[in-house]
Protein backbone atom coordinates (compact mmCIF):
# COMPACT_ATOMS: atom_id res chain seq x y z
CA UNK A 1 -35.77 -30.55 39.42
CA UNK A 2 -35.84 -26.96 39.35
CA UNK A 3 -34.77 -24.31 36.16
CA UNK A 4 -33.49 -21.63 37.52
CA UNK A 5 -34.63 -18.71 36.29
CA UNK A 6 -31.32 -16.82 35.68
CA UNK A 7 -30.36 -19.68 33.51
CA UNK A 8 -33.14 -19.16 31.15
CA UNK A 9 -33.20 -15.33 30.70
CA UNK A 10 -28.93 -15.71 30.01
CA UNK A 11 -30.40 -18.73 27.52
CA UNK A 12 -32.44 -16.44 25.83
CA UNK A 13 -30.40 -13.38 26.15
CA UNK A 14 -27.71 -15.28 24.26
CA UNK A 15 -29.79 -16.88 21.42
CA UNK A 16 -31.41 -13.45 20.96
CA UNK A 17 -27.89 -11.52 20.45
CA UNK A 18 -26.23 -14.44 18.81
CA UNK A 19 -29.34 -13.62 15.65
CA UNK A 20 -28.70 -10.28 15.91
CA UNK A 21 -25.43 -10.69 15.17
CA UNK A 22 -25.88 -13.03 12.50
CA UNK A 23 -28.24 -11.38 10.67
CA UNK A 24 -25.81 -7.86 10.94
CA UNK A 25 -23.37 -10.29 9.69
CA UNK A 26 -25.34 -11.32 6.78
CA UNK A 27 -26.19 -7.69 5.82
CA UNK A 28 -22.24 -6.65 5.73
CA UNK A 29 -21.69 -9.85 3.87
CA UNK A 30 -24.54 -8.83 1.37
CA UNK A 31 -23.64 -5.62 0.89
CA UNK A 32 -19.93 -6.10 0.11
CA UNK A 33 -20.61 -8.39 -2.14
CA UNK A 34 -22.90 -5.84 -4.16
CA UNK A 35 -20.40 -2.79 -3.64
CA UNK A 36 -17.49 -5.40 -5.22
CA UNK A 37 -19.29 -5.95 -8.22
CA UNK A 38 -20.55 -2.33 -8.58
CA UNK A 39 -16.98 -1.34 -8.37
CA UNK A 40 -15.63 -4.26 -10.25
CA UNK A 41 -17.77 -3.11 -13.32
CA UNK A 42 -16.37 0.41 -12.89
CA UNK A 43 -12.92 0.07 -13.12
CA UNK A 44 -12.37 0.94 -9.50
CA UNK A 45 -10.24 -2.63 -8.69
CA UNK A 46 -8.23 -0.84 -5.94
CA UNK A 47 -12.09 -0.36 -3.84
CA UNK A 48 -13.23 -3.94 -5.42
CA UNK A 49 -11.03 -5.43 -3.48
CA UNK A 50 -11.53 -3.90 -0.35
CA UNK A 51 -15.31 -5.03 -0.67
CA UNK A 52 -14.09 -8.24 -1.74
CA UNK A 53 -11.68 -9.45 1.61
CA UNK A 54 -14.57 -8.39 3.58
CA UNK A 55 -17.13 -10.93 1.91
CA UNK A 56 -14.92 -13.48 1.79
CA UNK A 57 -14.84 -13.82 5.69
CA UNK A 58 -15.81 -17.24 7.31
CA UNK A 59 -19.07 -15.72 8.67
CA UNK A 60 -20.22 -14.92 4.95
CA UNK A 61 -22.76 -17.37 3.25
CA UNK A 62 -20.49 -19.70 0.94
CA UNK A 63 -22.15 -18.89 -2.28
CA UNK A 64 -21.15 -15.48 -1.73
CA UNK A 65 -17.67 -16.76 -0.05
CA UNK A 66 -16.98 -18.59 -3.34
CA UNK A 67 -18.12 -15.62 -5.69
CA UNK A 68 -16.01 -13.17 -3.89
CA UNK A 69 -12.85 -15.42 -4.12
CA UNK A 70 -13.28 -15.83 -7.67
CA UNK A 71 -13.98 -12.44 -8.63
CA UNK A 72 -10.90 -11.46 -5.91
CA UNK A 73 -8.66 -13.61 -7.98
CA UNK A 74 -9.81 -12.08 -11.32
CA UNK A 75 -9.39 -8.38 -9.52
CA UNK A 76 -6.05 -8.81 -9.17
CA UNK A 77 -4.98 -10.56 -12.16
CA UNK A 78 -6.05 -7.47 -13.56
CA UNK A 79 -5.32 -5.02 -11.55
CA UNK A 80 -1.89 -2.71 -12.81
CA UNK A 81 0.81 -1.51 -11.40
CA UNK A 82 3.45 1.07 -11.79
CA UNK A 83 6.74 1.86 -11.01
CA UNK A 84 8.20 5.53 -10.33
CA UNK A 85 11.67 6.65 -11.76
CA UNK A 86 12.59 9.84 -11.40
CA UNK A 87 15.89 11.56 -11.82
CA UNK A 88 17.70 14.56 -12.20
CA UNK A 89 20.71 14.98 -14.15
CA UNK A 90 20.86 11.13 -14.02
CA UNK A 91 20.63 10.63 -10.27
CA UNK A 92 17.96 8.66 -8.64
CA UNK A 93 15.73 10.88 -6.60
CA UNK A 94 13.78 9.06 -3.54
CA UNK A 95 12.65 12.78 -1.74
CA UNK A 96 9.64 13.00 -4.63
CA UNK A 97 5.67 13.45 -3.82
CA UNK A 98 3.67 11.51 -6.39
CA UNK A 99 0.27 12.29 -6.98
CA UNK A 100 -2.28 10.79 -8.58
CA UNK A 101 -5.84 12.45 -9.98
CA UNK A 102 -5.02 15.54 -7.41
CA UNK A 103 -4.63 12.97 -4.48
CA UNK A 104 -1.53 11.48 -2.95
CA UNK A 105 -0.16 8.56 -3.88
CA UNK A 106 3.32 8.37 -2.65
CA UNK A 107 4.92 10.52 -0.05
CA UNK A 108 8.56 9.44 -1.18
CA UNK A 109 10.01 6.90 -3.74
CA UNK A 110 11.09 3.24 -2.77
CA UNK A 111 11.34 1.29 -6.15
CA UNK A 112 8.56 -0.68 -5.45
CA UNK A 113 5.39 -1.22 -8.09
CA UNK A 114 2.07 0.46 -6.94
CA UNK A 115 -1.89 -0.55 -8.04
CA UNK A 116 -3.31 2.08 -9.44
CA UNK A 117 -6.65 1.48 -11.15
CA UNK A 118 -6.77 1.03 -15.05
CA UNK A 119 -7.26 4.09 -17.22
CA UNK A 120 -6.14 7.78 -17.73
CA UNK A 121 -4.42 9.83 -14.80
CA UNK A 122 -2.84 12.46 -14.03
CA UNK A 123 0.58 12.25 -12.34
CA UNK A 124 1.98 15.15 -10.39
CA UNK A 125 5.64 14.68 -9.58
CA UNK A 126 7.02 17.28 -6.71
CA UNK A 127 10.49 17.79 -5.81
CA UNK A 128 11.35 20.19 -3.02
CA UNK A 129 12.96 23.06 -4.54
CA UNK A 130 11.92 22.37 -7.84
CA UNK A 131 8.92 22.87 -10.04
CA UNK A 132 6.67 19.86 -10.32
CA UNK A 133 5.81 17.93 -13.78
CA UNK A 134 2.74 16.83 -14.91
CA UNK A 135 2.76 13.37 -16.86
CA UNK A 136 -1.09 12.43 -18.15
CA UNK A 137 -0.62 8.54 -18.74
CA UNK A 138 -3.51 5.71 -19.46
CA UNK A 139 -2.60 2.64 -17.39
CA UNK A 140 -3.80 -0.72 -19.03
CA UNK A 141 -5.33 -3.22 -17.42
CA UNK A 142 -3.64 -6.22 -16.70
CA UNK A 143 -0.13 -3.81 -16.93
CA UNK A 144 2.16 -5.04 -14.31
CA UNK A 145 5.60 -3.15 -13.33
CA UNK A 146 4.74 -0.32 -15.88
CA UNK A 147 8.33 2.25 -15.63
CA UNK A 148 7.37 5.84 -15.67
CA UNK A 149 10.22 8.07 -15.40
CA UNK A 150 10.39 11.45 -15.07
CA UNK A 151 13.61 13.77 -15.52
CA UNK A 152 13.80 17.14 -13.84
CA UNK A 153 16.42 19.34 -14.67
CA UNK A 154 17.95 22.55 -14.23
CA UNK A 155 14.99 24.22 -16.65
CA UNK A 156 12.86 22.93 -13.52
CA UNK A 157 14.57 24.32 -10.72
CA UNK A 158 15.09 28.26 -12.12
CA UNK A 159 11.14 27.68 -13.01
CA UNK A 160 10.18 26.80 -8.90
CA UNK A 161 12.73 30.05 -7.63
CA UNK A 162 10.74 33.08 -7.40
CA UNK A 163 11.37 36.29 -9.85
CA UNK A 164 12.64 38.93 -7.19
CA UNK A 165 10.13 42.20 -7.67
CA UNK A 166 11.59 45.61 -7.77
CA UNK A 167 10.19 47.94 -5.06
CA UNK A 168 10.60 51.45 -5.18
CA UNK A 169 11.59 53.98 -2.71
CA UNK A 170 8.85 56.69 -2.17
């Protein structure tokens, strides 16, 4: 009986890229493991558990499968969230940019909660037309469904309008 040779260089070819694989695999699965606890520890949930559904994949070594799970679990127990009401003169506004720490958050209201990572921020709340409010506010964690509500009002809108200059007529 003969082997052909094309057989045994795809053999080999395969087994050779299959390790390769594996072992990049292994290395993701390693190292988003490590970034999920680094995070974890600093209060950054939100990137935690971005770490955290990547080392939980079926390729991932189970030890590190079943320590991601559990710490994914405990990430989101504790992760907050909040939920936006803002208003003027009374009326629901949807048309609002949220921002949070100087980076956007929400590009219009919908009533539904958002994670945001425990501790201080600063909101930015911006209303076309009118001039946008600043609330500083420490989120807990744990918090779920936490209302803040903001109210602009006319005060707000004269503030955003422009003082007209006077030029003069040489």
């Amino acid at each position: 009986m003969r082997i052909h040779p094309t057989f045994v260089v795809v053999f080999v070819g395969g087994t050779s890229l299959g390790s390769v694989s594996t072992a990049a695999e292994s290395t993701r699965c390693a190292d988003s493991y490590e970034k999920a606890q680094e995070e974890k520890a600093a209060g950054h949930l939100k990137a935690a558990l971005v770490h955290l559904k990547s080392c939980i994949d079926p390729t991932c070594p189970k030890f590190i499968r079943d320590d991601c799970v559990r710490w994914m679990d405990q990430a989101e127990s504790a992760l907050p969230t909040v939920v936006f009401a803002v208003r003027r003169e009374g009326e629901d506004l949807t048309d609002v940019e949220v921002s949070c720490d100087g980076e956007l958050l929400m590009s219009s209201l919908d009533g539904k909660a958002v994670p945001v990572d425990p501790g201080p921020h600063d909101f930015s709340f911006n209303v076309p037309g009118l001039a946008p409010i600043e609330r500083q506010t420490l989120i807990r964690e744990g918090e779920r469904n936490r209302i803040i509500a903001v109210e602009f009002s006319i005060a707000h809108e004269s503030a955003a309008s422009p003082t007209p200059t006077a030029s003069a007529d040489v």
